[in-house]
ModelCIF file with pLDDT and N, C-alpha, C, O atoms, coordinates in Angstrom:
data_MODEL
#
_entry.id   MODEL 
#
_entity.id                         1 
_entity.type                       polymer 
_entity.pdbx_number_of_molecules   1 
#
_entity_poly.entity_id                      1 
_entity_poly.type                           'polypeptide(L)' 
_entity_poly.nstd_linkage                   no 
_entity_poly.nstd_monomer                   no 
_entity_poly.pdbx_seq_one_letter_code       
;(UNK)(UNK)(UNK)(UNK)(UNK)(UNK)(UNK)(UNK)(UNK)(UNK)(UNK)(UNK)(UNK)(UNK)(UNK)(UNK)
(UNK)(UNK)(UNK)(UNK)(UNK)(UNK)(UNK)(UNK)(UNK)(UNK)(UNK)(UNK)(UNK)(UNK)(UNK)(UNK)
(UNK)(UNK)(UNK)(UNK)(UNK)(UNK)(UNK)(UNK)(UNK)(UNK)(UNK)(UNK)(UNK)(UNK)
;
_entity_poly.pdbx_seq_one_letter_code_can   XXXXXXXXXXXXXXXXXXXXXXXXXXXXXXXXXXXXXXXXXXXXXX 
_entity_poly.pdbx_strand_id                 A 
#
loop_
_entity_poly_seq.entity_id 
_entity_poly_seq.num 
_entity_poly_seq.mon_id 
_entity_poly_seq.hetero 
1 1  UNK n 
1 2  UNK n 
1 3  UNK n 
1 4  UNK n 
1 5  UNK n 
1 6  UNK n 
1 7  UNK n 
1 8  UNK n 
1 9  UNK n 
1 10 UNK n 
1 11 UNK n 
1 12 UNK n 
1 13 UNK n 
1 14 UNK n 
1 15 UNK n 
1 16 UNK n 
1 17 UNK n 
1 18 UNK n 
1 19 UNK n 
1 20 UNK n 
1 21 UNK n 
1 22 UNK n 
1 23 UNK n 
1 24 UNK n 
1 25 UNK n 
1 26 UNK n 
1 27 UNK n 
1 28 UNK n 
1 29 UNK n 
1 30 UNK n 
1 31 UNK n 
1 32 UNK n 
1 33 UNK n 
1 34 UNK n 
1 35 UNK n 
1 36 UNK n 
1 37 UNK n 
1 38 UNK n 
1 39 UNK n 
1 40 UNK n 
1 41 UNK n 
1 42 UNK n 
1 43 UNK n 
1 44 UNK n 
1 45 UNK n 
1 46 UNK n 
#
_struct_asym.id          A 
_struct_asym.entity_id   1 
#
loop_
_ma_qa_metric.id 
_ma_qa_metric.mode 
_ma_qa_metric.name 
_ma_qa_metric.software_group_id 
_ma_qa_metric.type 
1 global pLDDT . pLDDT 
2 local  pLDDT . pLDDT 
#
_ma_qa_metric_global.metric_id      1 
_ma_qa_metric_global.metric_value   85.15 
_ma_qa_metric_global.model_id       1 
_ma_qa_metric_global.ordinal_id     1 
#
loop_
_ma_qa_metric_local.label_asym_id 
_ma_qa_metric_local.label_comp_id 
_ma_qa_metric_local.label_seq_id 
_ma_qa_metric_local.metric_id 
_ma_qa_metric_local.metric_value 
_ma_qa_metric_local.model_id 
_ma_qa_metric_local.ordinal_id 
A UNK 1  2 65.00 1 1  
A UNK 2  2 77.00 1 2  
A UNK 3  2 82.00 1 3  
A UNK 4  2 86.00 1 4  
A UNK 5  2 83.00 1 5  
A UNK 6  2 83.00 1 6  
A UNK 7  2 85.00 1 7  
A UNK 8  2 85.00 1 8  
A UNK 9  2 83.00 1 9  
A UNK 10 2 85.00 1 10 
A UNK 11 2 87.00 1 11 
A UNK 12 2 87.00 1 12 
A UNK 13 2 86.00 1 13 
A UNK 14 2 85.00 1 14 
A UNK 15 2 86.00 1 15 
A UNK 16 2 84.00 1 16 
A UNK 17 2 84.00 1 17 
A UNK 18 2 88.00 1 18 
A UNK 19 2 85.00 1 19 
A UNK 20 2 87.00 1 20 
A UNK 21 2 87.00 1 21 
A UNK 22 2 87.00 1 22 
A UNK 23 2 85.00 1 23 
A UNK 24 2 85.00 1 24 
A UNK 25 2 86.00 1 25 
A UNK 26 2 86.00 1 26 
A UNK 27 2 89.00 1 27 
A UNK 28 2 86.00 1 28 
A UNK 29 2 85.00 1 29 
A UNK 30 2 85.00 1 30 
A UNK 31 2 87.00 1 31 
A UNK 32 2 85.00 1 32 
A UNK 33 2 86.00 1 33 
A UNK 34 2 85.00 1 34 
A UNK 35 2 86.00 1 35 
A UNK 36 2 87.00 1 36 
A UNK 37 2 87.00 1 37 
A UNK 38 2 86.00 1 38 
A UNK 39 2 87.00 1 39 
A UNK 40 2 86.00 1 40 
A UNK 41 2 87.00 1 41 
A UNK 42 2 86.00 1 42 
A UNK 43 2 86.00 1 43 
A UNK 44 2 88.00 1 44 
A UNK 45 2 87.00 1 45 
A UNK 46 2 87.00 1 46 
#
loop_
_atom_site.group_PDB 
_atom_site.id 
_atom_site.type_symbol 
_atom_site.label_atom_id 
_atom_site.label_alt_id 
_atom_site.label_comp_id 
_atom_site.label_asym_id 
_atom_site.label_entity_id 
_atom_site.label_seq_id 
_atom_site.pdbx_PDB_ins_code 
_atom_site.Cartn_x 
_atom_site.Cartn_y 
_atom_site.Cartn_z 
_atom_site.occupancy 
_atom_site.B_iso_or_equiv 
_atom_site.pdbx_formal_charge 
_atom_site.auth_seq_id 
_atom_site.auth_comp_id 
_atom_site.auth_asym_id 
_atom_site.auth_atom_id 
_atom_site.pdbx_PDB_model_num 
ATOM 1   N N  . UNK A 1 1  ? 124.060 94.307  93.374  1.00 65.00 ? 1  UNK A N  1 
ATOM 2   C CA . UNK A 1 1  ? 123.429 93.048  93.770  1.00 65.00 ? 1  UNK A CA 1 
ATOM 3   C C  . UNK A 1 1  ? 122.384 92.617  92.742  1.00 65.00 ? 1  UNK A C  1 
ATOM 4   O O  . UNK A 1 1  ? 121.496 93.393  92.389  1.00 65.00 ? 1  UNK A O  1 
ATOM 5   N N  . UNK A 1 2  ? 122.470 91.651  92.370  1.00 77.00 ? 2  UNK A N  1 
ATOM 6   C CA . UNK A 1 2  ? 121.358 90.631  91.838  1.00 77.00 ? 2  UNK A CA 1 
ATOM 7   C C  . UNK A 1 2  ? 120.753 90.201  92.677  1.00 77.00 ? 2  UNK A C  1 
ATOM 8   O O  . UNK A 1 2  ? 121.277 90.097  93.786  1.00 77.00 ? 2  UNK A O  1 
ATOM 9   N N  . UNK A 1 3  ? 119.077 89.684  92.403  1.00 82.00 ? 3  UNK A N  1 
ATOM 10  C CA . UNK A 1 3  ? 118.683 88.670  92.743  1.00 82.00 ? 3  UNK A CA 1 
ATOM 11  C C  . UNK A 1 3  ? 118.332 87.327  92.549  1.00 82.00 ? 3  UNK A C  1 
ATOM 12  O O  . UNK A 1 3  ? 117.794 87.204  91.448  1.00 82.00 ? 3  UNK A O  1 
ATOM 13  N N  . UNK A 1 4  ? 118.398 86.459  93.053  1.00 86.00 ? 4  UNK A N  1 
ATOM 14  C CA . UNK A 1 4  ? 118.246 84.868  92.942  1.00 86.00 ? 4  UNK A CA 1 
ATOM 15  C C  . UNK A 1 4  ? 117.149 84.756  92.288  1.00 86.00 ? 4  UNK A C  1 
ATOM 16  O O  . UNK A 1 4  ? 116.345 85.683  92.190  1.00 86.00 ? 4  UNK A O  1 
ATOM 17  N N  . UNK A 1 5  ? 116.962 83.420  91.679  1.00 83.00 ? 5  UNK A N  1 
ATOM 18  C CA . UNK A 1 5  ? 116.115 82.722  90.969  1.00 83.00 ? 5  UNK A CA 1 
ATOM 19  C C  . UNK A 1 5  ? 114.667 82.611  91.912  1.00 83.00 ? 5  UNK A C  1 
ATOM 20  O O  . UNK A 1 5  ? 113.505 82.696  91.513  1.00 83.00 ? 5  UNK A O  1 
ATOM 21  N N  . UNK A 1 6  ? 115.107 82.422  93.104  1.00 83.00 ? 6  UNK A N  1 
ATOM 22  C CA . UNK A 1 6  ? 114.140 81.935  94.202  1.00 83.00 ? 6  UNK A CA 1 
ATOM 23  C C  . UNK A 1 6  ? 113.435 83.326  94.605  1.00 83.00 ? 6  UNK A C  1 
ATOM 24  O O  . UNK A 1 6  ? 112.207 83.279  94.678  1.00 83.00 ? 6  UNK A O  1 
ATOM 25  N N  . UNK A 1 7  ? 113.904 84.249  94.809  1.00 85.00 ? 7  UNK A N  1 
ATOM 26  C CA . UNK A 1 7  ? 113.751 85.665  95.531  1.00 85.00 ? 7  UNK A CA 1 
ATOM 27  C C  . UNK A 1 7  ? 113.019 86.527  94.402  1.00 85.00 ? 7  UNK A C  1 
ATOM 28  O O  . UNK A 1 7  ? 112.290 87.454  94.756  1.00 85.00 ? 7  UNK A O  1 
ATOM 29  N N  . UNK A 1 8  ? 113.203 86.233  93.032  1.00 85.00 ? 8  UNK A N  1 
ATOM 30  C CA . UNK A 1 8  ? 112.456 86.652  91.904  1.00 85.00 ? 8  UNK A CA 1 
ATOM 31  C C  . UNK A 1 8  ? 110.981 85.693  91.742  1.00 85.00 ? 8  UNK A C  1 
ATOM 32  O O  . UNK A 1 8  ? 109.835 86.041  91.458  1.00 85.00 ? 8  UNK A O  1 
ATOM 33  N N  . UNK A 1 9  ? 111.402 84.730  91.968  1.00 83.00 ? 9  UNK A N  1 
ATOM 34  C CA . UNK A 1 9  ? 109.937 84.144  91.427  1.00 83.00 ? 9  UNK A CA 1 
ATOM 35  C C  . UNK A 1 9  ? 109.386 84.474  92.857  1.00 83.00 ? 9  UNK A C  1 
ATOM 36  O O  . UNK A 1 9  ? 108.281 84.972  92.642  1.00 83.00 ? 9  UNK A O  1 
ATOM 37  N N  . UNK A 1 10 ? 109.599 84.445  94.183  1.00 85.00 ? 10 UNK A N  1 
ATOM 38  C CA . UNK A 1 10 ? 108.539 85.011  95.124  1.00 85.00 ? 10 UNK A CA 1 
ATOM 39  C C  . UNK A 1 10 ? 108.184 86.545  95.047  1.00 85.00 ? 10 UNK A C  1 
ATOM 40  O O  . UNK A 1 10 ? 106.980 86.686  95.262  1.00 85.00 ? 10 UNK A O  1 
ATOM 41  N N  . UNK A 1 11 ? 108.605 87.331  94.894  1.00 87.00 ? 11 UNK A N  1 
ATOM 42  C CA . UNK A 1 11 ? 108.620 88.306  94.614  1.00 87.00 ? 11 UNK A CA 1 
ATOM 43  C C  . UNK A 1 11 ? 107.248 88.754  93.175  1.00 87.00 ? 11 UNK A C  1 
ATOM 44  O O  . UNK A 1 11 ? 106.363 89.610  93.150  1.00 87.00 ? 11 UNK A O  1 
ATOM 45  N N  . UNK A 1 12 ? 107.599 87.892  92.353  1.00 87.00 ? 12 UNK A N  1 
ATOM 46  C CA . UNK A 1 12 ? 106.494 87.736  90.934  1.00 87.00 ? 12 UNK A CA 1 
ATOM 47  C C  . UNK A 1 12 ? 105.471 87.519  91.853  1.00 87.00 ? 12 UNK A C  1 
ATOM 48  O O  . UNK A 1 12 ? 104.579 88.357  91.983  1.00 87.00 ? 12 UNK A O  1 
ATOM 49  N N  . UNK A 1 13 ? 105.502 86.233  92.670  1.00 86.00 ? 13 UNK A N  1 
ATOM 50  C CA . UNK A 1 13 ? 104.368 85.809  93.126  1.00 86.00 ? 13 UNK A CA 1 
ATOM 51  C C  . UNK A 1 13 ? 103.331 86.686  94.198  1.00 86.00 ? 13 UNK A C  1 
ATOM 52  O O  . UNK A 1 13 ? 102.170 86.639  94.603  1.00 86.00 ? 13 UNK A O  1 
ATOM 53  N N  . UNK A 1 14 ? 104.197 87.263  94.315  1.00 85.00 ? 14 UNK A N  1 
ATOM 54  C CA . UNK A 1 14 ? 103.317 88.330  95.424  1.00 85.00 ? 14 UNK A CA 1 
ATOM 55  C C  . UNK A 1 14 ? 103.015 89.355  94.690  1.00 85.00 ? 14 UNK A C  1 
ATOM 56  O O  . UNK A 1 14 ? 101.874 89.784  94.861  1.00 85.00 ? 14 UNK A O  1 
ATOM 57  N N  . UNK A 1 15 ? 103.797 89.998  93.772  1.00 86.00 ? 15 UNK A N  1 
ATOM 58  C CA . UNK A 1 15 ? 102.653 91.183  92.682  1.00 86.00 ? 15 UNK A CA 1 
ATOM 59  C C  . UNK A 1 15 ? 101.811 90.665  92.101  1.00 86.00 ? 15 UNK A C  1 
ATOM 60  O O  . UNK A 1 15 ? 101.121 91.595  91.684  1.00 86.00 ? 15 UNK A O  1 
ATOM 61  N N  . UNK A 1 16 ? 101.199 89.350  91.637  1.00 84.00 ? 16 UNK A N  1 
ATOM 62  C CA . UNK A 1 16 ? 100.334 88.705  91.228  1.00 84.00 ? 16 UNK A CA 1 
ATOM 63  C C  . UNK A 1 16 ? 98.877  88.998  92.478  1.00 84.00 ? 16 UNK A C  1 
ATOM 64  O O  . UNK A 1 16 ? 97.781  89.388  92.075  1.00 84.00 ? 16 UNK A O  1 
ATOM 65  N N  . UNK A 1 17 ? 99.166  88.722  93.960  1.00 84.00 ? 17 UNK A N  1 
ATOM 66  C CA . UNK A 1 17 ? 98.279  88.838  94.916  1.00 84.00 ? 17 UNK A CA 1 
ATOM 67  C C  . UNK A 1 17 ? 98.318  89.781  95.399  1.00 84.00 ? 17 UNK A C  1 
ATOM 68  O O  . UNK A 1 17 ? 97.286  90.090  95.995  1.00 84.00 ? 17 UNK A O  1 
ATOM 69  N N  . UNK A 1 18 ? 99.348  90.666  95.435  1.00 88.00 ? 18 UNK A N  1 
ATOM 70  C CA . UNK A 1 18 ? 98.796  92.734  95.932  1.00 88.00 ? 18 UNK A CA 1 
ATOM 71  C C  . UNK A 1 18 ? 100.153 93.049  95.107  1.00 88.00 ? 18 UNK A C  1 
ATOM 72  O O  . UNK A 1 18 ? 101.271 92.607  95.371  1.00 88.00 ? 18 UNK A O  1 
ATOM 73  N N  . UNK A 1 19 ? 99.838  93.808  94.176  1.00 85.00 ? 19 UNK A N  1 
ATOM 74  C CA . UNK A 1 19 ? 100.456 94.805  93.722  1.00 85.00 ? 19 UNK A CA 1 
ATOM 75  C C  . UNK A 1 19 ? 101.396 95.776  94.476  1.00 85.00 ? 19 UNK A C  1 
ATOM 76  O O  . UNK A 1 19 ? 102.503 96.209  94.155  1.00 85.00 ? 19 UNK A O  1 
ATOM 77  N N  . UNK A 1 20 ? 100.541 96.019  95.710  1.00 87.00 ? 20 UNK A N  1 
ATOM 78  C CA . UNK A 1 20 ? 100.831 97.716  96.260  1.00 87.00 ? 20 UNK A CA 1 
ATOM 79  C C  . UNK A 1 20 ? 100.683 96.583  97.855  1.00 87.00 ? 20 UNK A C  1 
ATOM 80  O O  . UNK A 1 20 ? 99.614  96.509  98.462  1.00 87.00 ? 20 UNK A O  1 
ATOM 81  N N  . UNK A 1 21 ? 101.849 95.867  98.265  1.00 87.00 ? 21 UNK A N  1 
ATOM 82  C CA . UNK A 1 21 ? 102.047 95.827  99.487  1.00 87.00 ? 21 UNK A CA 1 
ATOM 83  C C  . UNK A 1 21 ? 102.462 96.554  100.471 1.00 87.00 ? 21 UNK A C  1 
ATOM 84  O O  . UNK A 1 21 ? 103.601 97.011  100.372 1.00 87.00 ? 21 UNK A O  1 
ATOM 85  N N  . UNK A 1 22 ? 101.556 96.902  101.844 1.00 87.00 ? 22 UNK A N  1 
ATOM 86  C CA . UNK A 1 22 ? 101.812 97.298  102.385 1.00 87.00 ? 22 UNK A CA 1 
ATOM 87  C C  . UNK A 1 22 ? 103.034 97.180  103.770 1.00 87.00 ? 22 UNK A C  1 
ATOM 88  O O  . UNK A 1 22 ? 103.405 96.064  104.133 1.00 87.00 ? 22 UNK A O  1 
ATOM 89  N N  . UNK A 1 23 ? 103.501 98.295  104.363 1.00 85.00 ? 23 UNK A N  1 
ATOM 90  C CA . UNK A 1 23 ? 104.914 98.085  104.913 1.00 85.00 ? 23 UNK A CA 1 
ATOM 91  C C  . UNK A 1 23 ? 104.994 96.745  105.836 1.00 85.00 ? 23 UNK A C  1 
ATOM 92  O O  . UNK A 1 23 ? 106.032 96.083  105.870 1.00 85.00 ? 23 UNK A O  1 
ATOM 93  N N  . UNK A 1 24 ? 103.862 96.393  106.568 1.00 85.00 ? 24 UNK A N  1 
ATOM 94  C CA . UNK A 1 24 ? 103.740 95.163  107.360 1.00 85.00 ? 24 UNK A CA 1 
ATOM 95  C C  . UNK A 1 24 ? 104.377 93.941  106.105 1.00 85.00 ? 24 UNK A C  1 
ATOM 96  O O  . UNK A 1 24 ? 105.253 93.128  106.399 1.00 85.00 ? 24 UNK A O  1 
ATOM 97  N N  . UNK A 1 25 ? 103.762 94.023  104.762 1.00 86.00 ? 25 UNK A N  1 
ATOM 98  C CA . UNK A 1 25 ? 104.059 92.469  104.228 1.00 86.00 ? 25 UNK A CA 1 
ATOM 99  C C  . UNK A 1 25 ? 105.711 92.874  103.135 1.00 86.00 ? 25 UNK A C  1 
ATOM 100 O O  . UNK A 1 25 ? 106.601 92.156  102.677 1.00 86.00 ? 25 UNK A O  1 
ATOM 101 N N  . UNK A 1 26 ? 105.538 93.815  103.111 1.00 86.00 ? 26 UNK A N  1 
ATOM 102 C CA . UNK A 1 26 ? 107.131 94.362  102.499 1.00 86.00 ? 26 UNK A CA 1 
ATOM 103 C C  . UNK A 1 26 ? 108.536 94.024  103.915 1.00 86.00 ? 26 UNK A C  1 
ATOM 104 O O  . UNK A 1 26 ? 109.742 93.873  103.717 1.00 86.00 ? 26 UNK A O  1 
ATOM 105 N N  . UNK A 1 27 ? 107.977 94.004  104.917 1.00 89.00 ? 27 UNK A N  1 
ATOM 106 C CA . UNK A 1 27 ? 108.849 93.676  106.221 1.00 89.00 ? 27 UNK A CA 1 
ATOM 107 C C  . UNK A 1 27 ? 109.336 92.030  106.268 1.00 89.00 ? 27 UNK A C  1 
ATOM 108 O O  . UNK A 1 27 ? 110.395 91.458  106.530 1.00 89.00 ? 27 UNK A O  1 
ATOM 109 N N  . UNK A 1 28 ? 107.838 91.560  105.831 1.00 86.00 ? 28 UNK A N  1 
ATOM 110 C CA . UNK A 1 28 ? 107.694 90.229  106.042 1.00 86.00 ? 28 UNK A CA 1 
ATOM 111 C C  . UNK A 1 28 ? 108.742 89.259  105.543 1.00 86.00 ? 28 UNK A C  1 
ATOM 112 O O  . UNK A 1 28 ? 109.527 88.460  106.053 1.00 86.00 ? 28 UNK A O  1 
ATOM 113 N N  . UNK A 1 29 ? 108.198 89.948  103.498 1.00 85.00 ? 29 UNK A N  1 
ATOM 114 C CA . UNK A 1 29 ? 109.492 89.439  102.770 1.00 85.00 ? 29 UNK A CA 1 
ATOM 115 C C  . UNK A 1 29 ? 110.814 89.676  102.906 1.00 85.00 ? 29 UNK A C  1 
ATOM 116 O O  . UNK A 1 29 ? 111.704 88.897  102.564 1.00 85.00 ? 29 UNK A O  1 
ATOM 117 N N  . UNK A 1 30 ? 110.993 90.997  103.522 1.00 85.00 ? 30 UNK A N  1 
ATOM 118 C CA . UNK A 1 30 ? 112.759 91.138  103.847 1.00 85.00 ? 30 UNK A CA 1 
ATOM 119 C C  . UNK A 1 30 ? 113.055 90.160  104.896 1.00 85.00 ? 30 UNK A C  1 
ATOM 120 O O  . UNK A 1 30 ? 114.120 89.599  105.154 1.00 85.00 ? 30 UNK A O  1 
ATOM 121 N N  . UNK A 1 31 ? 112.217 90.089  105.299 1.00 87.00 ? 31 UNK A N  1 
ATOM 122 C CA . UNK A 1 31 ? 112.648 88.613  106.226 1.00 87.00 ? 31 UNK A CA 1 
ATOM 123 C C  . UNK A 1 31 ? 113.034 87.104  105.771 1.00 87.00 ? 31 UNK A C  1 
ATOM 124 O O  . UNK A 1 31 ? 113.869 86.274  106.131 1.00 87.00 ? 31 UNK A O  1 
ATOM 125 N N  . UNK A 1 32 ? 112.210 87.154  104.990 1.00 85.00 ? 32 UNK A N  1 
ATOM 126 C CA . UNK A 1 32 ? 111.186 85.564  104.247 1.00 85.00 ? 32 UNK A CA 1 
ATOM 127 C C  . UNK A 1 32 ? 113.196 85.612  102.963 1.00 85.00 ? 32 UNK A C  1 
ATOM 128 O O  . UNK A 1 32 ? 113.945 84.637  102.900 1.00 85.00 ? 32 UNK A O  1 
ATOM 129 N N  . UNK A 1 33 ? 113.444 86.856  102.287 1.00 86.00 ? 33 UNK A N  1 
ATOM 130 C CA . UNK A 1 33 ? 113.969 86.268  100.846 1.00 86.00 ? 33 UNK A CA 1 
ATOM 131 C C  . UNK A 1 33 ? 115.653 87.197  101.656 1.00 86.00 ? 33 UNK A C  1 
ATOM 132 O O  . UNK A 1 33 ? 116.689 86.920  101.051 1.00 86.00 ? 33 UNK A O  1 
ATOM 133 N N  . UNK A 1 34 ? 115.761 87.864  102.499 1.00 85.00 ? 34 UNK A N  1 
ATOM 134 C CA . UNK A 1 34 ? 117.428 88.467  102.917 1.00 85.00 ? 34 UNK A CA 1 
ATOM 135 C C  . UNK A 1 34 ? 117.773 89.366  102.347 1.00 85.00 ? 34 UNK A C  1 
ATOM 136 O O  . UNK A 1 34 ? 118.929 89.566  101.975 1.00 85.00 ? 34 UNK A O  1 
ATOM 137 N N  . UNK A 1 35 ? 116.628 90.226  102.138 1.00 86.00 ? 35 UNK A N  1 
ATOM 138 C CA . UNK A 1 35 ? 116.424 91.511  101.174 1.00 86.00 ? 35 UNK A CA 1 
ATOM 139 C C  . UNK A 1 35 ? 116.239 92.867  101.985 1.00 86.00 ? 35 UNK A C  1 
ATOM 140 O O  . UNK A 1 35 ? 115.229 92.793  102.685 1.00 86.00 ? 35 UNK A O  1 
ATOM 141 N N  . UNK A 1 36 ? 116.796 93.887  102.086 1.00 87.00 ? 36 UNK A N  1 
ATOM 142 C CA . UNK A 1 36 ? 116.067 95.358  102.531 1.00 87.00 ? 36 UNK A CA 1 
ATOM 143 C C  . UNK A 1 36 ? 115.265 95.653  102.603 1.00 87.00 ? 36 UNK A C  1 
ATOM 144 O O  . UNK A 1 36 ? 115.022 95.918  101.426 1.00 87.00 ? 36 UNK A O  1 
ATOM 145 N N  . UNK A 1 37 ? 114.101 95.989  103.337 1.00 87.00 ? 37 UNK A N  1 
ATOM 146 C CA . UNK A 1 37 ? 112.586 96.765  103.016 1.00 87.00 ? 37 UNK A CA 1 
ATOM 147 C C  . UNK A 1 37 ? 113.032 97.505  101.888 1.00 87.00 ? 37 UNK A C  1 
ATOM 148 O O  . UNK A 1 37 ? 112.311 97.391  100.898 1.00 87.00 ? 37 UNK A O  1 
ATOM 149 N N  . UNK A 1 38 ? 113.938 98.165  101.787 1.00 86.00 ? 38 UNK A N  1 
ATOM 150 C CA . UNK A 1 38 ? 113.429 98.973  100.628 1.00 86.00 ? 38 UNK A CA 1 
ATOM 151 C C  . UNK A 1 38 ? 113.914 98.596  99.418  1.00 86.00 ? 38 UNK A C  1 
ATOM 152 O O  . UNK A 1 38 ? 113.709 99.244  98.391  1.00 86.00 ? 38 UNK A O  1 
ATOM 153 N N  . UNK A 1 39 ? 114.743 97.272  99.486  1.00 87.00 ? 39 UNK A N  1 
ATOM 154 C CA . UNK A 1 39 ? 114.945 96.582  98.183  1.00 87.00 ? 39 UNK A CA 1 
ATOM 155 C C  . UNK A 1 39 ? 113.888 96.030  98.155  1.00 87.00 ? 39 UNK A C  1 
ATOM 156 O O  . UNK A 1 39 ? 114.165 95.023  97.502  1.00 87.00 ? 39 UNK A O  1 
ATOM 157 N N  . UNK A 1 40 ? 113.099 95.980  98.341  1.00 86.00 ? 40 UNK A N  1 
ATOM 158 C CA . UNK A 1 40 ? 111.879 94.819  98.533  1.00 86.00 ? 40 UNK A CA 1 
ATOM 159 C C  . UNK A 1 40 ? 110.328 96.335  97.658  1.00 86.00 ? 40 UNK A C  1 
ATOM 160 O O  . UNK A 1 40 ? 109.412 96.220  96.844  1.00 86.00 ? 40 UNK A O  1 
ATOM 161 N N  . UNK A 1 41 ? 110.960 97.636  98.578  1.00 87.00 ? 41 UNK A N  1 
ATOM 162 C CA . UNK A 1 41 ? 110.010 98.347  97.984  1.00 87.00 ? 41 UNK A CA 1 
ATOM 163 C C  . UNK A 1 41 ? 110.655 98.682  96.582  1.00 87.00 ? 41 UNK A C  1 
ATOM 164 O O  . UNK A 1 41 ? 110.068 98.232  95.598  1.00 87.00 ? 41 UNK A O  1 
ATOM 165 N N  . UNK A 1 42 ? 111.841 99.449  96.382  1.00 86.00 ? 42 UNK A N  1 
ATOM 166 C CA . UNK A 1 42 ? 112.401 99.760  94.858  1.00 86.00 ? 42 UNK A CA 1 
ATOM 167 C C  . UNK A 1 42 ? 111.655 98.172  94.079  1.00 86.00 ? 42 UNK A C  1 
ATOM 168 O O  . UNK A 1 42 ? 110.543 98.466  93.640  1.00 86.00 ? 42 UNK A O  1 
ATOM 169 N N  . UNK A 1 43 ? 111.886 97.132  93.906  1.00 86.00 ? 43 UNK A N  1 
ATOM 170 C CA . UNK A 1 43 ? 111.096 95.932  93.079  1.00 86.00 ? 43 UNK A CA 1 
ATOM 171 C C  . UNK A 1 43 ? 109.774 96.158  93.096  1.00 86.00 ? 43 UNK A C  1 
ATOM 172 O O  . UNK A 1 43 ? 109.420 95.708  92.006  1.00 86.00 ? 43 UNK A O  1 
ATOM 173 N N  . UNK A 1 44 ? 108.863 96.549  93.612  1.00 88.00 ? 44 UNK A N  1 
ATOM 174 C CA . UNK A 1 44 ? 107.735 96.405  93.281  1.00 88.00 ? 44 UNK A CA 1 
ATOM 175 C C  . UNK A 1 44 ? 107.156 97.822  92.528  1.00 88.00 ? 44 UNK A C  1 
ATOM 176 O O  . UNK A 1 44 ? 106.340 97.917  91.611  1.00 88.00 ? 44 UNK A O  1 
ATOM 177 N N  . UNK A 1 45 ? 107.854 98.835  93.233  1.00 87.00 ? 45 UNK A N  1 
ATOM 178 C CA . UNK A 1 45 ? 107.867 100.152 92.423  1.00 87.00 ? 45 UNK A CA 1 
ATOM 179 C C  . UNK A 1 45 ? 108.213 99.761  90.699  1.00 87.00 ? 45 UNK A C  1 
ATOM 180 O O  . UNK A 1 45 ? 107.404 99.995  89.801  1.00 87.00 ? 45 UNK A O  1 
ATOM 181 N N  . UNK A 1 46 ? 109.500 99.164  90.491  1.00 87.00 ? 46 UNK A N  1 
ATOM 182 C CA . UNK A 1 46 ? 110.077 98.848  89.239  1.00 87.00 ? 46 UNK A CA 1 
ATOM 183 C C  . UNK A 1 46 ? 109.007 98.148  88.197  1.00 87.00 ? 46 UNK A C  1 
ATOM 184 O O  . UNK A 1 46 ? 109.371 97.819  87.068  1.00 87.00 ? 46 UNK A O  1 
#
């Protein structure tokens, strides 16, 4: 899987405002972009 144009730049945009999100806002975005929590955690780890 790739990700979208849209799902990358939110994704940028939120390591810009916490680096090290915690599991509540890592939940949020699997919601928000149609992503896995833990695709959501492997990206920010990366």
């Amino acid at each position: 899987h790739r990700h979208t144009a849209h799902q990358i730049q939110r994704l940028e945009g939120m390591f810009k405002e916490c680096p090290h999100p915690d599991e509540k806002q890592r939940l949020q975005l699997s919601r928000e972009l149609g992503l896995a929590p833990r695709q959501i955690k492997f990206w920010f780890q990366n």
